[in-house]
PDB file of N, CA and C in Angstrom:
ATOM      1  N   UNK A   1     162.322  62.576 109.013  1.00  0.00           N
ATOM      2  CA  UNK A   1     161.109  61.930 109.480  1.00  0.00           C
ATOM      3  C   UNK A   1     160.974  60.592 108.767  1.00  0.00           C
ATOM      4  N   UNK A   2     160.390  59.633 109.393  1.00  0.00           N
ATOM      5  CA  UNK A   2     160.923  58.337 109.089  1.00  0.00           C
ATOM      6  C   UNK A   2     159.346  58.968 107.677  1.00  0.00           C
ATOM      7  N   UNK A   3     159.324  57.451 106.583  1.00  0.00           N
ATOM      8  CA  UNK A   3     158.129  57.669 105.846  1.00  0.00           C
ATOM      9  C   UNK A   3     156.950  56.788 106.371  1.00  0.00           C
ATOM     10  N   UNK A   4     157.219  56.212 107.639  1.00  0.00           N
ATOM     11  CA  UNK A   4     155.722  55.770 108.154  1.00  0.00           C
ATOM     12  C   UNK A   4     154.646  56.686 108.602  1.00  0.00           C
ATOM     13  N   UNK A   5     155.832  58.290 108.796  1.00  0.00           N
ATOM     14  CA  UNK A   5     155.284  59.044 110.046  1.00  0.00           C
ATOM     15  C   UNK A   5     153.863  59.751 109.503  1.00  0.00           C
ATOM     16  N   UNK A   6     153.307  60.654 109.981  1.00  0.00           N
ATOM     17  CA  UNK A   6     152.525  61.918 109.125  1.00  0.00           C
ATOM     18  C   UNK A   6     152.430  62.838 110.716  1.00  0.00           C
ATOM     19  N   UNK A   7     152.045  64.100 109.775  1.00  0.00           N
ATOM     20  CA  UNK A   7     151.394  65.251 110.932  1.00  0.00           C
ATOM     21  C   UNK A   7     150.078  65.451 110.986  1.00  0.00           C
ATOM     22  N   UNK A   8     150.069  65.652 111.750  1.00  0.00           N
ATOM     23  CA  UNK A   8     148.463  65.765 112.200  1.00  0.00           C
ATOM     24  C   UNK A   8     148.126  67.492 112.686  1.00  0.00           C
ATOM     25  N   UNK A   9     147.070  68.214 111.985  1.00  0.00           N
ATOM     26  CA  UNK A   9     147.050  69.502 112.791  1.00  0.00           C
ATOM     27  C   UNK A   9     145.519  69.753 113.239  1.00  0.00           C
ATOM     28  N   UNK A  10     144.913  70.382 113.814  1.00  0.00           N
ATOM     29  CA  UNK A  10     143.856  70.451 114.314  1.00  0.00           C
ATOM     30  C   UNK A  10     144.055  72.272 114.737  1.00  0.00           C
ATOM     31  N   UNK A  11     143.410  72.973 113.887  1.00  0.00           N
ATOM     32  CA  UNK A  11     143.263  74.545 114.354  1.00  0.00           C
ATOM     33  C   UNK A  11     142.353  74.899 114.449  1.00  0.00           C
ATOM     34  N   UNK A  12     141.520  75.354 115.719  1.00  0.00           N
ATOM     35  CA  UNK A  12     140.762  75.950 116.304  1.00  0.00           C
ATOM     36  C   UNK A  12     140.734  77.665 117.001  1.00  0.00           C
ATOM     37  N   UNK A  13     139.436  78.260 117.064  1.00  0.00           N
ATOM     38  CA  UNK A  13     139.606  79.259 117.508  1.00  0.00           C
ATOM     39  C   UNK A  13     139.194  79.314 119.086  1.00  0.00           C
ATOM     40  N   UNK A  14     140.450  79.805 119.720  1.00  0.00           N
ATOM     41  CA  UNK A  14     140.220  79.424 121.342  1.00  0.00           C
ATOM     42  C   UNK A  14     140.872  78.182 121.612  1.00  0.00           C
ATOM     43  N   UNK A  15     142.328  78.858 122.840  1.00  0.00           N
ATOM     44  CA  UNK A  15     143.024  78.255 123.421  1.00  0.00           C
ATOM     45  C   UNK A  15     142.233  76.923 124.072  1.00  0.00           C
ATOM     46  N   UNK A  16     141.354  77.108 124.666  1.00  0.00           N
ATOM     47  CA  UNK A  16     140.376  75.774 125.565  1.00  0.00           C
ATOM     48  C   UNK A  16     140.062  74.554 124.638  1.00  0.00           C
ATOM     49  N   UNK A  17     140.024  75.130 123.233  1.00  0.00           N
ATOM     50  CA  UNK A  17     139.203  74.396 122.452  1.00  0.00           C
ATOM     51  C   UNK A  17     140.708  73.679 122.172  1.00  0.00           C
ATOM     52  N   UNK A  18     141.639  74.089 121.696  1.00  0.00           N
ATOM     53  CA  UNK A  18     143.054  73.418 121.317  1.00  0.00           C
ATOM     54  C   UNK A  18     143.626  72.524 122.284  1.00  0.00           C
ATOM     55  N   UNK A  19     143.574  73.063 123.685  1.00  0.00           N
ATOM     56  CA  UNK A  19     143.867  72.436 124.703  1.00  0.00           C
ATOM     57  C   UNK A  19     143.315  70.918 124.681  1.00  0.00           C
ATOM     58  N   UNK A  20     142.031  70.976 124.460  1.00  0.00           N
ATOM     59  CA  UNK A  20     141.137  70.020 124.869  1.00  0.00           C
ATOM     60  C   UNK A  20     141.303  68.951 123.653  1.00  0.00           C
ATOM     61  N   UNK A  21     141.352  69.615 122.196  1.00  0.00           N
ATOM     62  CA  UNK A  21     141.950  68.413 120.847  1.00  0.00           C
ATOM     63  C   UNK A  21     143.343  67.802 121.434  1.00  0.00           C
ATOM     64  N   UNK A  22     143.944  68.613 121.872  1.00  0.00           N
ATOM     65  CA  UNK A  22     145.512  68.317 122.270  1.00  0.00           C
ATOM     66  C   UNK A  22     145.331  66.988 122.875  1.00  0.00           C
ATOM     67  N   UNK A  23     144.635  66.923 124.028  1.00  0.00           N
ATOM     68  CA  UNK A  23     144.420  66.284 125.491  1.00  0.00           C
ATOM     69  C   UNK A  23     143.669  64.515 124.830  1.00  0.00           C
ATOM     70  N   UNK A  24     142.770  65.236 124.110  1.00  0.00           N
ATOM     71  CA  UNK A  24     141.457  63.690 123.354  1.00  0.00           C
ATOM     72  C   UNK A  24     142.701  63.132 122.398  1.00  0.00           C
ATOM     73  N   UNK A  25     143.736  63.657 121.740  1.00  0.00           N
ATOM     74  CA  UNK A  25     144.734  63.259 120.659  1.00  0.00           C
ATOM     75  C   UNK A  25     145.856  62.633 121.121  1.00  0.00           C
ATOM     76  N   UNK A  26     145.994  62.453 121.853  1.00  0.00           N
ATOM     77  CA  UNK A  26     147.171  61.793 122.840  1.00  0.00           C
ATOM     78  C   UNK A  26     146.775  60.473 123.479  1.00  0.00           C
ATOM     79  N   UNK A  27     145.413  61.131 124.280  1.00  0.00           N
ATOM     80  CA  UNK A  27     144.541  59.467 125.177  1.00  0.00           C
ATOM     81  C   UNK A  27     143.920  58.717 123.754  1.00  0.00           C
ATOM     82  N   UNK A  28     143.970  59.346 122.779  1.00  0.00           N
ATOM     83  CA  UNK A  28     143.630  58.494 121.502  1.00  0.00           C
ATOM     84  C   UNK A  28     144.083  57.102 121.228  1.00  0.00           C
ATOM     85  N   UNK A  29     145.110  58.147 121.053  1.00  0.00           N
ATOM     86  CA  UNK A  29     146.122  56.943 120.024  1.00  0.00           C
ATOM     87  C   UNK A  29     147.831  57.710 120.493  1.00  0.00           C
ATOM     88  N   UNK A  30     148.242  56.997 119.749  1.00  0.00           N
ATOM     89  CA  UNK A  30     149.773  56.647 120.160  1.00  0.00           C
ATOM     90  C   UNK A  30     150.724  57.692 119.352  1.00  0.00           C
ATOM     91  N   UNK A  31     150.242  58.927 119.359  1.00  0.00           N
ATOM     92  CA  UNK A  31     150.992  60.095 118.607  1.00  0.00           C
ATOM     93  C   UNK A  31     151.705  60.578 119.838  1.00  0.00           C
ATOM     94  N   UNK A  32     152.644  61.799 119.377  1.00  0.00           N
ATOM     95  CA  UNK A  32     153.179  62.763 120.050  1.00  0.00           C
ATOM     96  C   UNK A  32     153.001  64.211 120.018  1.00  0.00           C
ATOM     97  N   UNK A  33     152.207  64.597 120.656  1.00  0.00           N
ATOM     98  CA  UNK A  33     152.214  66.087 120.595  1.00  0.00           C
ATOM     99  C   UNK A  33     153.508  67.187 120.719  1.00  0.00           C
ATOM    100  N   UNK A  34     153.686  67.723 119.557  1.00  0.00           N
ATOM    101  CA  UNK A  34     154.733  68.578 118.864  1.00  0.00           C
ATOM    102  C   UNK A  34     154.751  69.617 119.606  1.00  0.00           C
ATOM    103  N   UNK A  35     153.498  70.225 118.827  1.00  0.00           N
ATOM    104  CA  UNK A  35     153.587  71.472 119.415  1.00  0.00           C
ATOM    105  C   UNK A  35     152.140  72.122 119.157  1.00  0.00           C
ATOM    106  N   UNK A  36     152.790  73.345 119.448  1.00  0.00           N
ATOM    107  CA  UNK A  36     151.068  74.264 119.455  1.00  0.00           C
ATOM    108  C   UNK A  36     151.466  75.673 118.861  1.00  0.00           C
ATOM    109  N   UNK A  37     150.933  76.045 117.697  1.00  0.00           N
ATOM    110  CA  UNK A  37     151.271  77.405 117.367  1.00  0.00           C
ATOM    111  C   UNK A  37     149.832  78.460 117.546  1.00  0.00           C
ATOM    112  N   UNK A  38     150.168  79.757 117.874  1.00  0.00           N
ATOM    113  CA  UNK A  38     149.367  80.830 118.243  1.00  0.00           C
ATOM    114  C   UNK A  38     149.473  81.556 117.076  1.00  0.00           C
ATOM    115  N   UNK A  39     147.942  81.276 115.981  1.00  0.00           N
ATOM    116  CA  UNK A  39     147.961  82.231 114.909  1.00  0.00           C
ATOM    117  C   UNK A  39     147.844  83.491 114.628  1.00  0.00           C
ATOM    118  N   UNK A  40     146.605  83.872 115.919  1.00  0.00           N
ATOM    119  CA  UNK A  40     146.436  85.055 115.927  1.00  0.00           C
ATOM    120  C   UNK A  40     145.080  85.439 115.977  1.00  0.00           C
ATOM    121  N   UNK A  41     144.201  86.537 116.530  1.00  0.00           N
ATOM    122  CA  UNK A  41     143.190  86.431 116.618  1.00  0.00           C
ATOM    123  C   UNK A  41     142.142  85.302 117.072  1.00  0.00           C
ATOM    124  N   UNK A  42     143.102  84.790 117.750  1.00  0.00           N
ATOM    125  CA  UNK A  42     142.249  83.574 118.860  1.00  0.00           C
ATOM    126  C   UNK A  42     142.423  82.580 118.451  1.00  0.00           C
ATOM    127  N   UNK A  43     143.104  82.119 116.563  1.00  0.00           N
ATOM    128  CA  UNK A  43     143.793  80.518 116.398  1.00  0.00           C
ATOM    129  C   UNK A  43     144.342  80.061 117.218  1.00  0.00           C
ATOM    130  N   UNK A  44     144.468  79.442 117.046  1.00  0.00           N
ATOM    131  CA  UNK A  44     145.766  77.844 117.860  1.00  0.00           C
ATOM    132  C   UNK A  44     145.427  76.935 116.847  1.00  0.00           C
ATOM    133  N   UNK A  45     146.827  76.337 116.616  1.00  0.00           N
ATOM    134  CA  UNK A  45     146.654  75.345 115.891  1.00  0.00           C
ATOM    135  C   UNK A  45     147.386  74.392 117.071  1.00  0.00           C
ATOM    136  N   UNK A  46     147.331  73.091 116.927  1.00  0.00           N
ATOM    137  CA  UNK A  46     147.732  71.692 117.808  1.00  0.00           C
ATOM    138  C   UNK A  46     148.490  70.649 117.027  1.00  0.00           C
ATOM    139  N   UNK A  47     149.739  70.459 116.985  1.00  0.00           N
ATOM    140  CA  UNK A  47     150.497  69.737 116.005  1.00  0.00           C
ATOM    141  C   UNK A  47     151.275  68.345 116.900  1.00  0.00           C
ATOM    142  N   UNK A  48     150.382  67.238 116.043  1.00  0.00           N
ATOM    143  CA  UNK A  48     151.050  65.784 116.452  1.00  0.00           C
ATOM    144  C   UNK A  48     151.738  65.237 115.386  1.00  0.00           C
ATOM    145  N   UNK A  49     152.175  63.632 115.872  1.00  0.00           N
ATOM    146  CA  UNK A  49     153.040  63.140 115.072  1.00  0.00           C
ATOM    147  C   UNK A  49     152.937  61.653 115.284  1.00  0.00           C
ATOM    148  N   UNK A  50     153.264  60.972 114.608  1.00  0.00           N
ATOM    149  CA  UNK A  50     153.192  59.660 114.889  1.00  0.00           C
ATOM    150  C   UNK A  50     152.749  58.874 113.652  1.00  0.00           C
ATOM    151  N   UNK A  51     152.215  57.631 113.667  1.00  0.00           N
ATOM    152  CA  UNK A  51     151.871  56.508 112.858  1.00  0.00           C
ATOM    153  C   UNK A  51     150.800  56.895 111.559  1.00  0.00           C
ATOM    154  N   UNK A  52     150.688  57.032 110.586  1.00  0.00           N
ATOM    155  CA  UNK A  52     149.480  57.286 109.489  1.00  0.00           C
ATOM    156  C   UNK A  52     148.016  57.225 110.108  1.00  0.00           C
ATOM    157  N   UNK A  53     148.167  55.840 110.712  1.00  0.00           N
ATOM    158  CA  UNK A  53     146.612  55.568 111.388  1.00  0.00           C
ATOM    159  C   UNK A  53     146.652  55.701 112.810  1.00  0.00           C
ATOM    160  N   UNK A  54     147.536  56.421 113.278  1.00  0.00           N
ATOM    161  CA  UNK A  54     147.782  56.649 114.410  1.00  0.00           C
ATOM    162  C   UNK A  54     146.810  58.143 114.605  1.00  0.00           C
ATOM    163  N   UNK A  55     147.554  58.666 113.466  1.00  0.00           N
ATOM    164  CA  UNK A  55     147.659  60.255 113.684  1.00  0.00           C
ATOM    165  C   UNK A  55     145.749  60.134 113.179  1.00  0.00           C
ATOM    166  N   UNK A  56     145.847  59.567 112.300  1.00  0.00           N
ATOM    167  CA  UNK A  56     144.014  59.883 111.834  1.00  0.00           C
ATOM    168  C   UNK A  56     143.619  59.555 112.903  1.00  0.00           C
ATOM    169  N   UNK A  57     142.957  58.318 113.787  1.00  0.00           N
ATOM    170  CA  UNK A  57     142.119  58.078 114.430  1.00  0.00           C
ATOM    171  C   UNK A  57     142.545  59.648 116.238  1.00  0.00           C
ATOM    172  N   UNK A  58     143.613  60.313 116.148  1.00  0.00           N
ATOM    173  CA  UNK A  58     143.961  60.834 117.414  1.00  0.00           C
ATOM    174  C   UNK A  58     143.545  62.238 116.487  1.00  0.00           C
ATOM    175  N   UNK A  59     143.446  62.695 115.029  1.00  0.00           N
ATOM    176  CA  UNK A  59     142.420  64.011 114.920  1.00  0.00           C
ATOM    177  C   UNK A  59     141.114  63.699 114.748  1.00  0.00           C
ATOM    178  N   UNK A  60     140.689  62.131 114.461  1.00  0.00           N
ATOM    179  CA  UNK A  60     139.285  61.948 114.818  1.00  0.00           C
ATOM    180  C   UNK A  60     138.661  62.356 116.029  1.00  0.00           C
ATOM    181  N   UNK A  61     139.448  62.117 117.051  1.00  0.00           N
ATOM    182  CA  UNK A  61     138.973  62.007 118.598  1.00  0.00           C
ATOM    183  C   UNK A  61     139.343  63.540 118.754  1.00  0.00           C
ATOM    184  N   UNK A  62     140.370  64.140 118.635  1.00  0.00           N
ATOM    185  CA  UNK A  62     140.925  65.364 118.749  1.00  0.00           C
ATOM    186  C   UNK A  62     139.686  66.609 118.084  1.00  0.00           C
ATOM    187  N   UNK A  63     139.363  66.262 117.443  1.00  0.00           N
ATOM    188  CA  UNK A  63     138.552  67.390 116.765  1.00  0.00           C
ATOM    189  C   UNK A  63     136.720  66.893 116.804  1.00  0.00           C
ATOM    190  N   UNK A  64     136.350  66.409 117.524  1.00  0.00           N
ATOM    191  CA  UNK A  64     134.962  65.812 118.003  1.00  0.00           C
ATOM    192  C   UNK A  64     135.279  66.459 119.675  1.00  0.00           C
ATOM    193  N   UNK A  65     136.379  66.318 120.449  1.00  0.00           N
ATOM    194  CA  UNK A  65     136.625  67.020 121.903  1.00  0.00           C
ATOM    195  C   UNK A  65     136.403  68.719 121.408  1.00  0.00           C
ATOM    196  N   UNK A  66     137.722  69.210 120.648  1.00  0.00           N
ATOM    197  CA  UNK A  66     137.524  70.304 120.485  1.00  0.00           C
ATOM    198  C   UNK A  66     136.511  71.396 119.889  1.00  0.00           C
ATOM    199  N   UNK A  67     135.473  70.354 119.025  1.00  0.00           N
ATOM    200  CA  UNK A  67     134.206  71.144 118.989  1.00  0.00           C
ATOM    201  C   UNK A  67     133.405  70.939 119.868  1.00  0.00           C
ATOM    202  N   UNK A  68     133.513  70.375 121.221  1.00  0.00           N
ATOM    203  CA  UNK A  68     132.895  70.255 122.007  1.00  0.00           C
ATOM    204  C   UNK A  68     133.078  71.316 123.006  1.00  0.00           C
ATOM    205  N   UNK A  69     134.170  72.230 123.020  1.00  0.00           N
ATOM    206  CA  UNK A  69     134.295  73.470 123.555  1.00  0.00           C
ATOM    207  C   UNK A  69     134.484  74.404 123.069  1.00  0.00           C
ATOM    208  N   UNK A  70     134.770  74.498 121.776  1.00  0.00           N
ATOM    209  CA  UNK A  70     135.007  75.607 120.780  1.00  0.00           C
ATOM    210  C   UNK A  70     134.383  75.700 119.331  1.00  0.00           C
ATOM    211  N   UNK A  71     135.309  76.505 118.765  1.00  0.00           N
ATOM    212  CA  UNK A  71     135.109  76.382 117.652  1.00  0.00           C
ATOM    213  C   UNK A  71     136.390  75.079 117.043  1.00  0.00           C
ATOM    214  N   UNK A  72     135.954  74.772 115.663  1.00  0.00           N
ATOM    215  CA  UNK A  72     137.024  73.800 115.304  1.00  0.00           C
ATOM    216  C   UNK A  72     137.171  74.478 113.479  1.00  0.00           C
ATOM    217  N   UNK A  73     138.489  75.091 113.282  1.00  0.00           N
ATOM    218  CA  UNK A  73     138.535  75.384 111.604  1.00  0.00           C
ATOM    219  C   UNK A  73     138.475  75.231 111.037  1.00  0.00           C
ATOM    220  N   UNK A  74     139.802  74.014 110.952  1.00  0.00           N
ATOM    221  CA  UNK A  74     140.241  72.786 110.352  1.00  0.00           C
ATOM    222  C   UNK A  74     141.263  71.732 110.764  1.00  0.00           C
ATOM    223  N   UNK A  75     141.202  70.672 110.420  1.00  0.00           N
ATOM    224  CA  UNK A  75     141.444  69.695 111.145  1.00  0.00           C
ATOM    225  C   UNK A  75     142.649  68.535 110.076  1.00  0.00           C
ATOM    226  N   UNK A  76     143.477  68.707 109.542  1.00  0.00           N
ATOM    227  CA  UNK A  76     144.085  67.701 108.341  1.00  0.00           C
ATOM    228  C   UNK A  76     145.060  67.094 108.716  1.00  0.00           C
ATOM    229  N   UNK A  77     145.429  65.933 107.657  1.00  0.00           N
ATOM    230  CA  UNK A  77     146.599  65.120 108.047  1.00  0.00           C
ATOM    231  C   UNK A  77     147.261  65.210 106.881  1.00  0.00           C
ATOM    232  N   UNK A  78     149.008  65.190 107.282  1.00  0.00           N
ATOM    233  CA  UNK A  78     149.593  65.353 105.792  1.00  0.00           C
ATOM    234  C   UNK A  78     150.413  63.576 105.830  1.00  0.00           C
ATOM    235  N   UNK A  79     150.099  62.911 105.455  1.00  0.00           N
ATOM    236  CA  UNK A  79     150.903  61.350 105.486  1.00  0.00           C
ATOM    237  C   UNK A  79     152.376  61.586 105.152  1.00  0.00           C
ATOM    238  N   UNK A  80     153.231  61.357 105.963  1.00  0.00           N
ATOM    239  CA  UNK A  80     154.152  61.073 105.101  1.00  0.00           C
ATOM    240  C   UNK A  80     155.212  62.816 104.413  1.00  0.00           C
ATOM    241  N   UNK A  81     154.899  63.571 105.359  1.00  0.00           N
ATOM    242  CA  UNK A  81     155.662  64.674 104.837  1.00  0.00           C
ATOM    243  C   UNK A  81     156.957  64.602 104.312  1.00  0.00           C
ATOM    244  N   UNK A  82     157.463  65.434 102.930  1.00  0.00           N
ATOM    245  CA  UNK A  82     158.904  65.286 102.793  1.00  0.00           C
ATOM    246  C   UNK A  82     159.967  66.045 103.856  1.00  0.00           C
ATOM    247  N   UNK A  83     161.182  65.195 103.457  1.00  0.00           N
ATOM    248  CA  UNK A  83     162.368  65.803 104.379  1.00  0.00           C
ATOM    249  C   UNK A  83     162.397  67.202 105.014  1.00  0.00           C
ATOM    250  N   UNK A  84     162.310  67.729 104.006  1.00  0.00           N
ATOM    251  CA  UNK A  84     162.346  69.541 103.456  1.00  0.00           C
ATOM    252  C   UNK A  84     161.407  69.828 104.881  1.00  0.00           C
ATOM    253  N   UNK A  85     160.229  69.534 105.147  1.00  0.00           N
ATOM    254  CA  UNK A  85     159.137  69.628 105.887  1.00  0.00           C
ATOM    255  C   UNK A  85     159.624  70.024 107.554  1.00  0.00           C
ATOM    256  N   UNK A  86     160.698  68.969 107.739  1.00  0.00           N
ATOM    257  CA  UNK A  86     160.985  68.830 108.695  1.00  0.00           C
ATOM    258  C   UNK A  86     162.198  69.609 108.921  1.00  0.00           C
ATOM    259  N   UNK A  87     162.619  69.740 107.856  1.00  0.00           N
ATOM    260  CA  UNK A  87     164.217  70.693 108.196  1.00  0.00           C
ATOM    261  C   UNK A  87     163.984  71.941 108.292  1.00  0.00           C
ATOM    262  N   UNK A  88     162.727  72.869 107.497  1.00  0.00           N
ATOM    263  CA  UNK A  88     162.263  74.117 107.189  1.00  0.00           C
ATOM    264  C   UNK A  88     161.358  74.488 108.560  1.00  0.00           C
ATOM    265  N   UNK A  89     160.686  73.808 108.776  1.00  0.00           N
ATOM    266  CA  UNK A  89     159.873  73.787 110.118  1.00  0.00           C
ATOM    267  C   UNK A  89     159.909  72.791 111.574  1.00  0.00           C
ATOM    268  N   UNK A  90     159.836  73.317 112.419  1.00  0.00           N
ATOM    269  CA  UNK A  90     159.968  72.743 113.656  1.00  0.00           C
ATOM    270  C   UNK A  90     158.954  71.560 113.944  1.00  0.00           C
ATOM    271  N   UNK A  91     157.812  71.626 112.941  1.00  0.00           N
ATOM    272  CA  UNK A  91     156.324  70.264 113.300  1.00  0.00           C
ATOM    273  C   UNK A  91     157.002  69.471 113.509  1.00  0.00           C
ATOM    274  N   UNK A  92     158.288  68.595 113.003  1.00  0.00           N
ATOM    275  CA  UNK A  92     158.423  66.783 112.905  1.00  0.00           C
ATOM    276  C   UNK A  92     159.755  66.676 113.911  1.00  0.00           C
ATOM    277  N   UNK A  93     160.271  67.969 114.688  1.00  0.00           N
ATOM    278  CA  UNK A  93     161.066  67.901 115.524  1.00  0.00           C
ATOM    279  C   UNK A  93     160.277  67.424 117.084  1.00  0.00           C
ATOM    280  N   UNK A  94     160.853  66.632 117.698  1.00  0.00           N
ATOM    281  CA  UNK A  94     160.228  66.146 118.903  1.00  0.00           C
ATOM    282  C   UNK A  94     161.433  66.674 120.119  1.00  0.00           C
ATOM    283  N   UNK A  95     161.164  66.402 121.059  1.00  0.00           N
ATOM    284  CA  UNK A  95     161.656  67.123 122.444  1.00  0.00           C
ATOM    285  C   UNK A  95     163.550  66.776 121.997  1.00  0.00           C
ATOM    286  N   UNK A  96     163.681  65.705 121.789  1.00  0.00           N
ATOM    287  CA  UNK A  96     165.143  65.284 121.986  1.00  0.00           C
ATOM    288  C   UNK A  96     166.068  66.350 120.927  1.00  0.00           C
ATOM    289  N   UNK A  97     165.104  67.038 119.772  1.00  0.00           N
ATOM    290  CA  UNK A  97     166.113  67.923 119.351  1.00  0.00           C
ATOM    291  C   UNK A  97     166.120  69.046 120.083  1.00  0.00           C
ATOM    292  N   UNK A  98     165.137  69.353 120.464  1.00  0.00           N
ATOM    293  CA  UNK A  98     165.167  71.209 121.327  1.00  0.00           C
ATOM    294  C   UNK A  98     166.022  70.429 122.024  1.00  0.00           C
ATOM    295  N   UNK A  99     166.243  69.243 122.742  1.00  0.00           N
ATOM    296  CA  UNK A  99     167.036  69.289 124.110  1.00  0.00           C
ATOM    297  C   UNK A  99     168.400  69.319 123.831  1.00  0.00           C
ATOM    298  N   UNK A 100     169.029  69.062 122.482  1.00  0.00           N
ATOM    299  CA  UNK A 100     170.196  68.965 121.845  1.00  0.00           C
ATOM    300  C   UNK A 100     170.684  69.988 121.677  1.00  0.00           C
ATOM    301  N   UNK A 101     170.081  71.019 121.186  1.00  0.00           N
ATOM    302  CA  UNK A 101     169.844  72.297 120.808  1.00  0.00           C
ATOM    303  C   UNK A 101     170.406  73.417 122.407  1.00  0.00           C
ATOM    304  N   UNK A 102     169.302  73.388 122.964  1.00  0.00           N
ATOM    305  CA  UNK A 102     169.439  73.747 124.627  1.00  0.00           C
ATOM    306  C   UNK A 102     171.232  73.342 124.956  1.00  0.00           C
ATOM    307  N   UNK A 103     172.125  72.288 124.832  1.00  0.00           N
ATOM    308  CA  UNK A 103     172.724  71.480 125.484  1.00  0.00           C
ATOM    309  C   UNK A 103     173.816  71.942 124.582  1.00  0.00           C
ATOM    310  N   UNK A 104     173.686  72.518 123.197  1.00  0.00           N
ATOM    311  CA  UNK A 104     174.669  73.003 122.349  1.00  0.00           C
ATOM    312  C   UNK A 104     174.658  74.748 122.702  1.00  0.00           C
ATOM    313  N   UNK A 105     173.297  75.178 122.809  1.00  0.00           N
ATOM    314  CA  UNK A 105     173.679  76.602 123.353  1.00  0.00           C
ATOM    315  C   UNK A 105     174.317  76.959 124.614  1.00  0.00           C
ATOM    316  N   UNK A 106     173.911  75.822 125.600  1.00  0.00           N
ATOM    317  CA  UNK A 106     174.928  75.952 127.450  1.00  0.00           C
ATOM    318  C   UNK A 106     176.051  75.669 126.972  1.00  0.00           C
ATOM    319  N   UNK A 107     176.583  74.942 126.435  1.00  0.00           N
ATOM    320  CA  UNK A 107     178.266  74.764 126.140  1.00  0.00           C
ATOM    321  C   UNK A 107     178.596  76.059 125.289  1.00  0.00           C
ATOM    322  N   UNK A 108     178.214  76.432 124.288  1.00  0.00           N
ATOM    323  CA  UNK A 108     178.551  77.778 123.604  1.00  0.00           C
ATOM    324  C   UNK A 108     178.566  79.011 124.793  1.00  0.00           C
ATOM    325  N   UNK A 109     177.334  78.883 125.755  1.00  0.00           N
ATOM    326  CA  UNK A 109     177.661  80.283 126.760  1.00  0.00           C
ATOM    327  C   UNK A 109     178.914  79.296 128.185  1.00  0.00           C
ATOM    328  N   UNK A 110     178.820  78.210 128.474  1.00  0.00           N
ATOM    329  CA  UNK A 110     179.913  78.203 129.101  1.00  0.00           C
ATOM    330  C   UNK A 110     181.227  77.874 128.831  1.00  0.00           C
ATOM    331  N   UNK A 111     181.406  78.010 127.168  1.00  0.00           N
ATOM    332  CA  UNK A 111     182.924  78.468 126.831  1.00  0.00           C
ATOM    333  C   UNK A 111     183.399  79.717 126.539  1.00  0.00           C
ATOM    334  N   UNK A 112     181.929  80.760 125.963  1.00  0.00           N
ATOM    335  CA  UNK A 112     182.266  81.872 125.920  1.00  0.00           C
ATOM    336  C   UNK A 112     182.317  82.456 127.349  1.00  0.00           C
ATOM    337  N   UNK A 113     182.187  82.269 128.241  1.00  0.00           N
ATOM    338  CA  UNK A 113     182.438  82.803 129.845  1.00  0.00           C
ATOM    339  C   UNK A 113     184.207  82.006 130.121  1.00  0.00           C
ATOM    340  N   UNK A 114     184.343  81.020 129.760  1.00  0.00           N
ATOM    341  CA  UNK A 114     185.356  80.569 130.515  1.00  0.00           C
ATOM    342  C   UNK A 114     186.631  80.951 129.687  1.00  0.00           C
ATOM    343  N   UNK A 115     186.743  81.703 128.331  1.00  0.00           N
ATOM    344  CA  UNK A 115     187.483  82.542 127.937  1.00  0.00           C
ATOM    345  C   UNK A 115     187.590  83.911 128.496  1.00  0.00           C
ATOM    346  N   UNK A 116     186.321  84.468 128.998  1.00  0.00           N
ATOM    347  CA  UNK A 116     186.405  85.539 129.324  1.00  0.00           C
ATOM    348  C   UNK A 116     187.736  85.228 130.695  1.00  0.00           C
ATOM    349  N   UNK A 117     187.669  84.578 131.155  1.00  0.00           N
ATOM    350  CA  UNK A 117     188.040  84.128 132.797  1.00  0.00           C
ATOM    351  C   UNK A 117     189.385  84.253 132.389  1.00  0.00           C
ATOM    352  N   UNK A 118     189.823  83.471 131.382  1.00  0.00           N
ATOM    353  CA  UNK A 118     191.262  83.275 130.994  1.00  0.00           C
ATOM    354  C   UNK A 118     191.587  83.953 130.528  1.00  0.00           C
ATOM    355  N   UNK A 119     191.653  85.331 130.332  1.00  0.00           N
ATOM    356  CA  UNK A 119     191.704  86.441 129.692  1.00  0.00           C
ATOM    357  C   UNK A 119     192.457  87.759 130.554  1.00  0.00           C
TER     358      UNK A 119
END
């Protein structure tokens, strides 16, 4: 993760309410929405990414929407996460690695089939 970046999380209780931080955090500002984890008992948390003052002003807006339909837990920004952060957890991965990922597992199942063939 570059060191301009930070994460942004916003956890609420009730999918609607996450949905809706998700939705205000994006038309914000100029982040990327990561992802969304299901804590349990009705959490959701909402995980962006992007610029220091990017990411603050998009959980400002993000968490003023989502208490507007829910509940809101907590709402923090970590500036600047270390490496470790990103290698241990999926938050600072954006679409182009799952898609790398995806694109390394189809070649692994269509060489393990095309041995079977030659066999």
């Amino acid at each position: 993760m570059r060191t301009t970046e930070a994460l942004g999380l916003i956890e609420t209780r009730g999918f609607a309410a996450m949905v809706e931080a998700s939705d205000a955090m994006v038309k914000a500002a100029k982040v990327e929405l990561v992802s969304y984890e299901k804590i349990g008992g009705g959490y959701v948390t909402a995980i962006v990414r992007g610029d220091v003052a990017a990411v603050r002003a998009a959980l400002e807006a993000g968490g003023i929407a989502a208490g507007k339909v829910g509940d809101v837990v907590s709402v923090h920004l970590i500036p600047r996460p270390h490496d470790n952060v990103d290698i241990a957890l999926p938050l600072g991965r954006g679409r182009d690695y799952w898609e790398m990922i995806e694109q390394n597992e189809q070649k692994a199942i269509e060489h393990k089939e095309s041995k079977k063939i030659t066999r």
